[in-house]
C-alpha atoms as a PDB file:
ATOM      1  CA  UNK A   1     -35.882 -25.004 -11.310  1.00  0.00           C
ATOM      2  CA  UNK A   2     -32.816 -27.026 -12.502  1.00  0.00           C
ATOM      3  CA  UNK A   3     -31.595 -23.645 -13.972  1.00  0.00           C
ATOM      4  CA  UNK A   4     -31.462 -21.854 -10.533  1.00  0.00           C
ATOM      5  CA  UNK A   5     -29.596 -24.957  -9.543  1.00  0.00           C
ATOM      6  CA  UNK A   6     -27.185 -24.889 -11.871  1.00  0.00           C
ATOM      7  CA  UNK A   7     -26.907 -21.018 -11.381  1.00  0.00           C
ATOM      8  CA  UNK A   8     -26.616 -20.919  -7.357  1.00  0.00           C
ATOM      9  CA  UNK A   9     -23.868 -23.842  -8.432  1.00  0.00           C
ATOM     10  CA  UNK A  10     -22.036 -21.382 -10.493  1.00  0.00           C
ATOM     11  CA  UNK A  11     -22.357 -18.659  -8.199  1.00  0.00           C
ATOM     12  CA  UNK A  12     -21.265 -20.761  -5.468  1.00  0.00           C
ATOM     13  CA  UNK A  13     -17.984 -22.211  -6.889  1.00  0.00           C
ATOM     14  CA  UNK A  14     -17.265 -18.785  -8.275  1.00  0.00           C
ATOM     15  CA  UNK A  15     -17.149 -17.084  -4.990  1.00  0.00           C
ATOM     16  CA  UNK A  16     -15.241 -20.475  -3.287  1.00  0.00           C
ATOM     17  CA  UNK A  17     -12.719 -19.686  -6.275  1.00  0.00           C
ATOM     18  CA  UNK A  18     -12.269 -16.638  -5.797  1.00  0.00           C
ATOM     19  CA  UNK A  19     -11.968 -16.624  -2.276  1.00  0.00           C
ATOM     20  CA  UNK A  20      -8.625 -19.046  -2.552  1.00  0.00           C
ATOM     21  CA  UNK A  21      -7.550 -16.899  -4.846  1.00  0.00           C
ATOM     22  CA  UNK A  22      -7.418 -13.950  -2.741  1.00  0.00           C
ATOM     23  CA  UNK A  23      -6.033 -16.120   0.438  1.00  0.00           C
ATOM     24  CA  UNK A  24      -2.848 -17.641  -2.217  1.00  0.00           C
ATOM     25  CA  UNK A  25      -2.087 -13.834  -2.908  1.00  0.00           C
ATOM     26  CA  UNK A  26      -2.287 -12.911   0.245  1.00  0.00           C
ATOM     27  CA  UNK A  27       0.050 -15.531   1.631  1.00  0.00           C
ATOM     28  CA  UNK A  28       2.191 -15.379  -1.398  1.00  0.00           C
ATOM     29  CA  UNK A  29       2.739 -11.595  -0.348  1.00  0.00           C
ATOM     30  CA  UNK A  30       3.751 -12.588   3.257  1.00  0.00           C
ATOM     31  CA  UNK A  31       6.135 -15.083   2.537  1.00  0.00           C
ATOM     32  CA  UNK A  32       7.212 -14.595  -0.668  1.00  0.00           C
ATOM     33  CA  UNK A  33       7.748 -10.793  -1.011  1.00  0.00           C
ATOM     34  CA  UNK A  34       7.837  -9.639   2.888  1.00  0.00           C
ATOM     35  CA  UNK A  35      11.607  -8.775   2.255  1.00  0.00           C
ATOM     36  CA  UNK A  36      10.478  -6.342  -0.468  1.00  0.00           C
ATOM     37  CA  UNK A  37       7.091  -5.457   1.508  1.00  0.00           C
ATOM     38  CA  UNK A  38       8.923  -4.039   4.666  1.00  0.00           C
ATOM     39  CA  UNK A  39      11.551  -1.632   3.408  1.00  0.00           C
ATOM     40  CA  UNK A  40      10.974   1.704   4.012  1.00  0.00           C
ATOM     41  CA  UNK A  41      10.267   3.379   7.683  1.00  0.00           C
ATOM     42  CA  UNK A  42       7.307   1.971   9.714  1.00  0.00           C
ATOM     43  CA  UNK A  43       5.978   3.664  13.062  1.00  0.00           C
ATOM     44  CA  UNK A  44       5.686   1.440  15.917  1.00  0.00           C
ATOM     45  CA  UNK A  45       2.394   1.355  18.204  1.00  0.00           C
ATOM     46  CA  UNK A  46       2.368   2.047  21.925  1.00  0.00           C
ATOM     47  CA  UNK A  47       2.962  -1.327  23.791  1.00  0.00           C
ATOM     48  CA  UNK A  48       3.949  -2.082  27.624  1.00  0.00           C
ATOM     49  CA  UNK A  49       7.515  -1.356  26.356  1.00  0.00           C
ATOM     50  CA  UNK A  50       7.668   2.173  24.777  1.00  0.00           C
ATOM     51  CA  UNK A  51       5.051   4.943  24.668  1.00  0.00           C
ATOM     52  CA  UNK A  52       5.929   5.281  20.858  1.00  0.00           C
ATOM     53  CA  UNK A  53       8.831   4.655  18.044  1.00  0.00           C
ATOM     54  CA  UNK A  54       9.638   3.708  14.926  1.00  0.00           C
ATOM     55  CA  UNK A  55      11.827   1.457  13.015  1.00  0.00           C
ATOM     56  CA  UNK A  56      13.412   1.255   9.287  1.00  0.00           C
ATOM     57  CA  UNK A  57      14.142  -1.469   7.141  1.00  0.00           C
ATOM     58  CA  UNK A  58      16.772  -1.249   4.055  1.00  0.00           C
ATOM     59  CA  UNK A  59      16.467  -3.417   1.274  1.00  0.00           C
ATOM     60  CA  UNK A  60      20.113  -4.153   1.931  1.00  0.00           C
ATOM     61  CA  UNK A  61      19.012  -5.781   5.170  1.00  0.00           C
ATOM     62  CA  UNK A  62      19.608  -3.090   8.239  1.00  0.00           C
ATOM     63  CA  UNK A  63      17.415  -1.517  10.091  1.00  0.00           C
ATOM     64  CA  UNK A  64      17.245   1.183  12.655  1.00  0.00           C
ATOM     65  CA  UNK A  65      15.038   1.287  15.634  1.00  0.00           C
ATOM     66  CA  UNK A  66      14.295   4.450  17.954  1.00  0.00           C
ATOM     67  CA  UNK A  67      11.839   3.972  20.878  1.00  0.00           C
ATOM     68  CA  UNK A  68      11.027   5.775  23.651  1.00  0.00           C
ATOM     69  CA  UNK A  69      10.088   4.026  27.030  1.00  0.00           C
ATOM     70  CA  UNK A  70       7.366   4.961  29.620  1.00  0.00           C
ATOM     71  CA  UNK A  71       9.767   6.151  31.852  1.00  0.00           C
ATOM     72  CA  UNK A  72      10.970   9.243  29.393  1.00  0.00           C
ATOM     73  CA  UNK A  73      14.398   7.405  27.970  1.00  0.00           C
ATOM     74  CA  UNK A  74      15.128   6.924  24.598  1.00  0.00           C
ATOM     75  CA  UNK A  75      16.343   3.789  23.016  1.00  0.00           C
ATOM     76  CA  UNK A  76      18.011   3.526  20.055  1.00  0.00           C
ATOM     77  CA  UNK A  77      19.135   0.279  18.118  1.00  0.00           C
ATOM     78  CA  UNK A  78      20.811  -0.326  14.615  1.00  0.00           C
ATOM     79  CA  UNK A  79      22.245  -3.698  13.000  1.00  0.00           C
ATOM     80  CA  UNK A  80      21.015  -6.306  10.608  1.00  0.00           C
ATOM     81  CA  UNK A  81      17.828  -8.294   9.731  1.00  0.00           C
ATOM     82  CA  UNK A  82      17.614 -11.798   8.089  1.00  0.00           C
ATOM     83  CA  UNK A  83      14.236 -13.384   7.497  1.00  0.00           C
ATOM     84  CA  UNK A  84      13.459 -17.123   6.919  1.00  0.00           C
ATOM     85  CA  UNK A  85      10.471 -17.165   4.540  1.00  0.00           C
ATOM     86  CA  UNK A  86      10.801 -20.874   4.257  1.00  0.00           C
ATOM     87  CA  UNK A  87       9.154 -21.304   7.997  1.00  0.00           C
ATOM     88  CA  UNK A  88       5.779 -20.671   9.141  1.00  0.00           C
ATOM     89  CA  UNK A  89       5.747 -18.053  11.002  1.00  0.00           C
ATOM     90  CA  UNK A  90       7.854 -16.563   8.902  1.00  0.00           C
ATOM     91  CA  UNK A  91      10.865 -15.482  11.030  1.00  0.00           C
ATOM     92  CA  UNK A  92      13.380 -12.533  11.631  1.00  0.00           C
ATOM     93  CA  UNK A  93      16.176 -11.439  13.360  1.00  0.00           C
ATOM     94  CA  UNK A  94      17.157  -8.320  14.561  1.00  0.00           C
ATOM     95  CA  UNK A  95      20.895  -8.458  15.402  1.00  0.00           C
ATOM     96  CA  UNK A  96      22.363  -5.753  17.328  1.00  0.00           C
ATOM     97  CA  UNK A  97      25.372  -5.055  14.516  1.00  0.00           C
ATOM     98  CA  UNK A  98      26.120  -8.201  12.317  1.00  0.00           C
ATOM     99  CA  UNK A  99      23.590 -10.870  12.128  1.00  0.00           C
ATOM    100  CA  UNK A 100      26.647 -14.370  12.373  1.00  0.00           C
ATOM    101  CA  UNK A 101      28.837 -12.548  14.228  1.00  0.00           C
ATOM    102  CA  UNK A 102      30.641 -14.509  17.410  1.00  0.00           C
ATOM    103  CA  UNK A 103      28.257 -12.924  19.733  1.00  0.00           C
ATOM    104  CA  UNK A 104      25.933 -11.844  18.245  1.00  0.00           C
ATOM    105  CA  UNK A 105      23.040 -14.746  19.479  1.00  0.00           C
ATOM    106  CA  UNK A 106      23.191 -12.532  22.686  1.00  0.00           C
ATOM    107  CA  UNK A 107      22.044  -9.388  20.999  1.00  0.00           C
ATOM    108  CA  UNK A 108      20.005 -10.623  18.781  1.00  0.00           C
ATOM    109  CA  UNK A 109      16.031 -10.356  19.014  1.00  0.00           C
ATOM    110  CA  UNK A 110      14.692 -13.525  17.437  1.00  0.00           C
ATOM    111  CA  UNK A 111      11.474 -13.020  15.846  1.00  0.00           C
ATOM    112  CA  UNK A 112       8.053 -13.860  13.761  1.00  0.00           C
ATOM    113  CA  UNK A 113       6.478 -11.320  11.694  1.00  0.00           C
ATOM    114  CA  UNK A 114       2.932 -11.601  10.068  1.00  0.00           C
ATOM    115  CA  UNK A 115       1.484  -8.833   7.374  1.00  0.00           C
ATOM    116  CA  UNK A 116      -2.253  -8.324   9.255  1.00  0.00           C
ATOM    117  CA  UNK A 117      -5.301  -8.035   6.603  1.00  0.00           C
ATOM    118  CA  UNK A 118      -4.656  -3.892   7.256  1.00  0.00           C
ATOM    119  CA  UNK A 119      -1.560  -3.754   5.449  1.00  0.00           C
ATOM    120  CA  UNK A 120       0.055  -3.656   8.767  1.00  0.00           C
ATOM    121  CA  UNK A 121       3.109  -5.552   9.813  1.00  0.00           C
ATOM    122  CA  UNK A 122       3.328  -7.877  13.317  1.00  0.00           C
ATOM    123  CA  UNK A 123       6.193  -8.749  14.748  1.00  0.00           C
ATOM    124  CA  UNK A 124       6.658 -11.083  17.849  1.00  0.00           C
ATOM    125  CA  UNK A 125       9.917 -11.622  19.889  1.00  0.00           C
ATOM    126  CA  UNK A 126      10.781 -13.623  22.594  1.00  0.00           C
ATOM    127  CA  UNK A 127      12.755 -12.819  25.980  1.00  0.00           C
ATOM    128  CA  UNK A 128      14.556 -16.107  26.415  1.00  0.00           C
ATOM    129  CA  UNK A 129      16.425 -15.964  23.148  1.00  0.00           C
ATOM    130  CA  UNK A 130      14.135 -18.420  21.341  1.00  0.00           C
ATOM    131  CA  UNK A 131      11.963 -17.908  18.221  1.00  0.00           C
ATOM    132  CA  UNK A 132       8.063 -17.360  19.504  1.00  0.00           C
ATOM    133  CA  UNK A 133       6.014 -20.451  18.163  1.00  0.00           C
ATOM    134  CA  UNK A 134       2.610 -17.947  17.724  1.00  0.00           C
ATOM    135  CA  UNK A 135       1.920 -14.654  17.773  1.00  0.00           C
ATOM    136  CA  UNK A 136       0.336 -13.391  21.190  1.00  0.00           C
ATOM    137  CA  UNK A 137      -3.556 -12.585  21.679  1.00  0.00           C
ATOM    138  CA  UNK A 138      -2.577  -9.215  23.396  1.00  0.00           C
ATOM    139  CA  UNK A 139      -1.142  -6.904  20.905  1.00  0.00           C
ATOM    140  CA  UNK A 140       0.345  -4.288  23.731  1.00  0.00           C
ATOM    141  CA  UNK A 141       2.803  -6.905  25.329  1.00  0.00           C
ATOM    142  CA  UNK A 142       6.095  -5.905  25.301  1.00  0.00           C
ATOM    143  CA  UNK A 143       7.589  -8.304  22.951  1.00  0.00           C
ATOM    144  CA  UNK A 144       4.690  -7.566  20.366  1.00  0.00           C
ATOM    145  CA  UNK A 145       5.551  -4.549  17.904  1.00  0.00           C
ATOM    146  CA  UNK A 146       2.324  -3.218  15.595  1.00  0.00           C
ATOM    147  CA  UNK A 147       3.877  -1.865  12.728  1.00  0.00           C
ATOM    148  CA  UNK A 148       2.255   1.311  10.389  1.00  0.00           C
ATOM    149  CA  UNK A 149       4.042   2.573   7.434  1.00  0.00           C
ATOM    150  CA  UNK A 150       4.890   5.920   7.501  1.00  0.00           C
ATOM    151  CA  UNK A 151       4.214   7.588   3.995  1.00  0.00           C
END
């Protein structure tokens, strides 16, 4: 009997361990690395804003957004990104143009993005001009992008 203790014991603290060891990784990807993570082009889901789009990060930090709205129109966006890994959420900025330039606070979408257990990417903005403290529960609201990569 004190064997299958001692063995459920094991068994126990090895799946505890390894279970923190896959959450560290996974949060060391999403704060550490996100700037490496989202380079490339990702596709953005339908939300109350646009029926469909898609948006590319550079390593060099610009991006380029396309969307097109409900209504038909297409809108088209292209500037600079800066993201704050020190902060949880960790945050970003899409500037319209140069992120610090005199202005360029009233341009600039102010972000948090997330990397969801899919390999997806989340990010959250704000319509007042102010940095979302949480992500919101409904993933289709306007200021909520779902990002896929595109291969």
């Amino acid at each position: 009997m004190k064997r299958f203790k001692f063995f459920y014991l094991f068994v126990l603290f090895f799946v505890i361990t390894v279970t923190v060891y896959a959450q560290s990784i996974k949060e060391g990807i999403s704060s550490k690395d996100i700037t490496q993570l989202i380079a490339g082009k990702w596709e953005i889901a339908p939300n109350k804003r646009a029926s469909k789009g898609s948006i590319t990060f550079d390593k060099n930090g610009s991006y380029e957004m396309h969307e097109q709205l409900h209504d038909g129109s297409g809108v088209g966006t292209k500037g600079e990104y800066k993201l704050n890994n020190n902060l949880k959420p960790i945050r970003i900025d899409l500037c319209l143009g140069k992120c610090g330039k005199p202005g360029s606070e009233w341009t600039t979408r102010f972000g948090i993005i997330r990397v969801l257990s899919d390999g997806k990417l989340e990010i959250c903005t704000s319509p007042d001009g102010k940095y979302p403290s949480e992500f919101s529960d409904d993933i289709s609201d306007k200021y909520t992008m779902i990002l896929t990569r595109v291969k």
